[in-house]
Structure formats: structure tokens, C-alpha cells
C-alpha atoms as a PDB file:
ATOM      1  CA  UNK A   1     -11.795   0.828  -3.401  1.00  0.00           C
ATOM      2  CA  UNK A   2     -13.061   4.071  -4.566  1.00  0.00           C
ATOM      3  CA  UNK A   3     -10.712   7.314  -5.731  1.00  0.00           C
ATOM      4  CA  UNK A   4     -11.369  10.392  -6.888  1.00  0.00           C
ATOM      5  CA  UNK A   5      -9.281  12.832  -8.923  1.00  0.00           C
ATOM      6  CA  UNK A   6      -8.404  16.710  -7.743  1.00  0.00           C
ATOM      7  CA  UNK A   7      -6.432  18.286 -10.709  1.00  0.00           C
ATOM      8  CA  UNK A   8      -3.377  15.837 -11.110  1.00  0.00           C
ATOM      9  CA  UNK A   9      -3.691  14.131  -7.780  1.00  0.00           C
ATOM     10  CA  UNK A  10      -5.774  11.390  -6.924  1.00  0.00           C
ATOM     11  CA  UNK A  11      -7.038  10.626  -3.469  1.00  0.00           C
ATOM     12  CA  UNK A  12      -7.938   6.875  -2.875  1.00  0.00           C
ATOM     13  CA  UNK A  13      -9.787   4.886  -0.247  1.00  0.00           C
ATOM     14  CA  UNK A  14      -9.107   1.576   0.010  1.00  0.00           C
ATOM     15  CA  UNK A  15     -11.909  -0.013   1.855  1.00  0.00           C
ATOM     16  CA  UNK A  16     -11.833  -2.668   5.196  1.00  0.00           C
ATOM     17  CA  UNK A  17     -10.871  -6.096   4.120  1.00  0.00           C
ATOM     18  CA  UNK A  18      -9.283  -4.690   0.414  1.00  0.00           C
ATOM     19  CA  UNK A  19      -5.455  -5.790   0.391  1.00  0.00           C
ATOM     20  CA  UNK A  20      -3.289  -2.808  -0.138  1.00  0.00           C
ATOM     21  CA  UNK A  21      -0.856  -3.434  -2.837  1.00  0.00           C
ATOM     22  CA  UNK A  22      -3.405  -5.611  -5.044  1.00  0.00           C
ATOM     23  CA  UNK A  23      -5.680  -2.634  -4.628  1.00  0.00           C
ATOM     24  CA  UNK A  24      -3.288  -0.113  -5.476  1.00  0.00           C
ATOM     25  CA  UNK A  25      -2.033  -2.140  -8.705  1.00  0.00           C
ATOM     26  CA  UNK A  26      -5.907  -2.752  -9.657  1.00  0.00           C
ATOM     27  CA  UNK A  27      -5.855   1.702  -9.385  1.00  0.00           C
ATOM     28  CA  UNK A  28      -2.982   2.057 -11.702  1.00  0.00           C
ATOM     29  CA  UNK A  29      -4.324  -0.414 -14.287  1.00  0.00           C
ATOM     30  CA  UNK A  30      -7.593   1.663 -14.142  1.00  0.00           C
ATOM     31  CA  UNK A  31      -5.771   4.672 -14.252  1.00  0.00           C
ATOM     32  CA  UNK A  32      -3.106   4.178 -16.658  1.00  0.00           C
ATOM     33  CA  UNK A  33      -0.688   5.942 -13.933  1.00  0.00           C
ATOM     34  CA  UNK A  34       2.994   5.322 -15.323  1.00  0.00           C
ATOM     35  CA  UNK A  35       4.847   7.344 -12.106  1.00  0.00           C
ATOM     36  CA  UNK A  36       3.665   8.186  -9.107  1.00  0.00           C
ATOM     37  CA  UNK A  37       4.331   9.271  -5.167  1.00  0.00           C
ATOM     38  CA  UNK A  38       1.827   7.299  -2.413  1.00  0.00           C
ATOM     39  CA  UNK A  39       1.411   8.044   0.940  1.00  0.00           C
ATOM     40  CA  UNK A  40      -1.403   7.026   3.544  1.00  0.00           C
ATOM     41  CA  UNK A  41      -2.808   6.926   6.713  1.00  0.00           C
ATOM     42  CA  UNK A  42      -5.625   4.257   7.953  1.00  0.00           C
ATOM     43  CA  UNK A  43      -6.301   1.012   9.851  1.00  0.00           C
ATOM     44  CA  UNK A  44      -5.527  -2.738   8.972  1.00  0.00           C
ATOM     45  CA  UNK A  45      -6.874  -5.973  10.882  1.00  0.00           C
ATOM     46  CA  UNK A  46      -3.730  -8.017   9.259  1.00  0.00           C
ATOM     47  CA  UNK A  47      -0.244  -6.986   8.305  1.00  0.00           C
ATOM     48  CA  UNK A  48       2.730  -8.322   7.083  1.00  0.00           C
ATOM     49  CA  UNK A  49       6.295  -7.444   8.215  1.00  0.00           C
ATOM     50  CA  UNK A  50       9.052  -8.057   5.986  1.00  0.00           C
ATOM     51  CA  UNK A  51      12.877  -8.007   7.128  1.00  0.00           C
ATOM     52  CA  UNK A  52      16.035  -7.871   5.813  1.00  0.00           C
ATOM     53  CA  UNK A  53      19.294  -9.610   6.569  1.00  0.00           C
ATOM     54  CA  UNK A  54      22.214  -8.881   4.973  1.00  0.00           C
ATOM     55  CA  UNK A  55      24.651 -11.575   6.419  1.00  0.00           C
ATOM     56  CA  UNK A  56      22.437 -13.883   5.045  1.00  0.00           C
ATOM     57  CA  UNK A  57      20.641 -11.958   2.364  1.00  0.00           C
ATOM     58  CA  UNK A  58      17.647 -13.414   3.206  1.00  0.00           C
ATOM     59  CA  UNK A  59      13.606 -12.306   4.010  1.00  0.00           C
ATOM     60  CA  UNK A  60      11.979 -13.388   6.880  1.00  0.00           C
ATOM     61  CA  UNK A  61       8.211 -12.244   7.046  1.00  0.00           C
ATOM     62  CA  UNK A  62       5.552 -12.048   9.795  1.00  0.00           C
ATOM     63  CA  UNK A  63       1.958 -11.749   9.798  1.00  0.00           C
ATOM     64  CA  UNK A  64       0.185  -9.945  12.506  1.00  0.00           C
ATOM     65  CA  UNK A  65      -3.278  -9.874  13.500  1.00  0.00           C
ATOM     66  CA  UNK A  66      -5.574  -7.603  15.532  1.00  0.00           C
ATOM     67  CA  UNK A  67      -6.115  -3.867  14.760  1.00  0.00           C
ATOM     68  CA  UNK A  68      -2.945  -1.930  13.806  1.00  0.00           C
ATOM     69  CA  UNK A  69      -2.605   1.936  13.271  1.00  0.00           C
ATOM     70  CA  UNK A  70      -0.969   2.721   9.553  1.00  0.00           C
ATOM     71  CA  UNK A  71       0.342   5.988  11.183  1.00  0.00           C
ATOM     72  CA  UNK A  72       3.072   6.732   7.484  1.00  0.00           C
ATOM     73  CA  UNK A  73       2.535   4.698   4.153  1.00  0.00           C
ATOM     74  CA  UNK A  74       4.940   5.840   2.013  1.00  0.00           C
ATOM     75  CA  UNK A  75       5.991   4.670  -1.573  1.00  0.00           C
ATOM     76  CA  UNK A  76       6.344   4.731  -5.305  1.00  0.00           C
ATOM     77  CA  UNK A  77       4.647   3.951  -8.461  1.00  0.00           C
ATOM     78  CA  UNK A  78       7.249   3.415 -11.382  1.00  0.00           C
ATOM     79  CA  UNK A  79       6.330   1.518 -14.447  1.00  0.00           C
END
């Protein structure tokens, strides 16, 4: 992972075979971000799909393999 900082934004790369969220929470800790907006573009060999169900409130997850477009990551940092 390398990021770089442009006035009070930060813009982060988050290099082939580097999870996502542990890379992001590995940024923050460097960072000492306490709120934040992410979004993203990029490329992942592996992903995981979560679902919802509310009749049952349960998760159900998937994991896909193969090359997969990130075409909108969008989230939140709140601490």
C-alpha cells in the first residue's frame, strides 16, 4: 500500500494481492484518521459477497475468483 496526501485528502493505492479492508485499517492506524469518506475504483483476483436476509436475519457470503472490475467502492471511516 502506498498513499499520498493532497491538502486534506489522501489518495491511496492499495497494491495486487493487499486485502482491502485490512489495508485500509493498517492506513488509518498510520494516519490517525478519526472520520472519513472512501471511494475507489480498481481490480481484484478474489472477492467476497455478503447478503442479507431479513426473514431470517442471517449472512450468507460467497467468495469469487477470477478477475473482477471494482467499477464504485464506496464507504466510511468513523472511529
Amino acid at each position: 500500500m502506498e498513499y499520498k496526501k493532497f491538502d486534506s485528502r489522501y489518495v491511496v493505492r492499495i497494491d495486487r494481492g493487499e486485502e482491502v479492508v485490512s489495508s485500509l485499517k493498517d492506513f488509518i492506524r498510520q494516519t490517525g484518521i478519526q472520520l472519513a469518506q472512501v471511494e475507489g475504483i480498481g481490480a481484484a483476483d478474489e472477492i467476497k459477497i455478503g447478503h442479507f436476509f431479513p426473514e431470517t436475519k442471517k449472512y450468507s457470503s460467497h467468495t469469487l475468483t477470477g478477475a473482477h472490475e471494482i467499477t464504485s467502492l464506496k464507504g466510511n471511516i468513523s472511529r
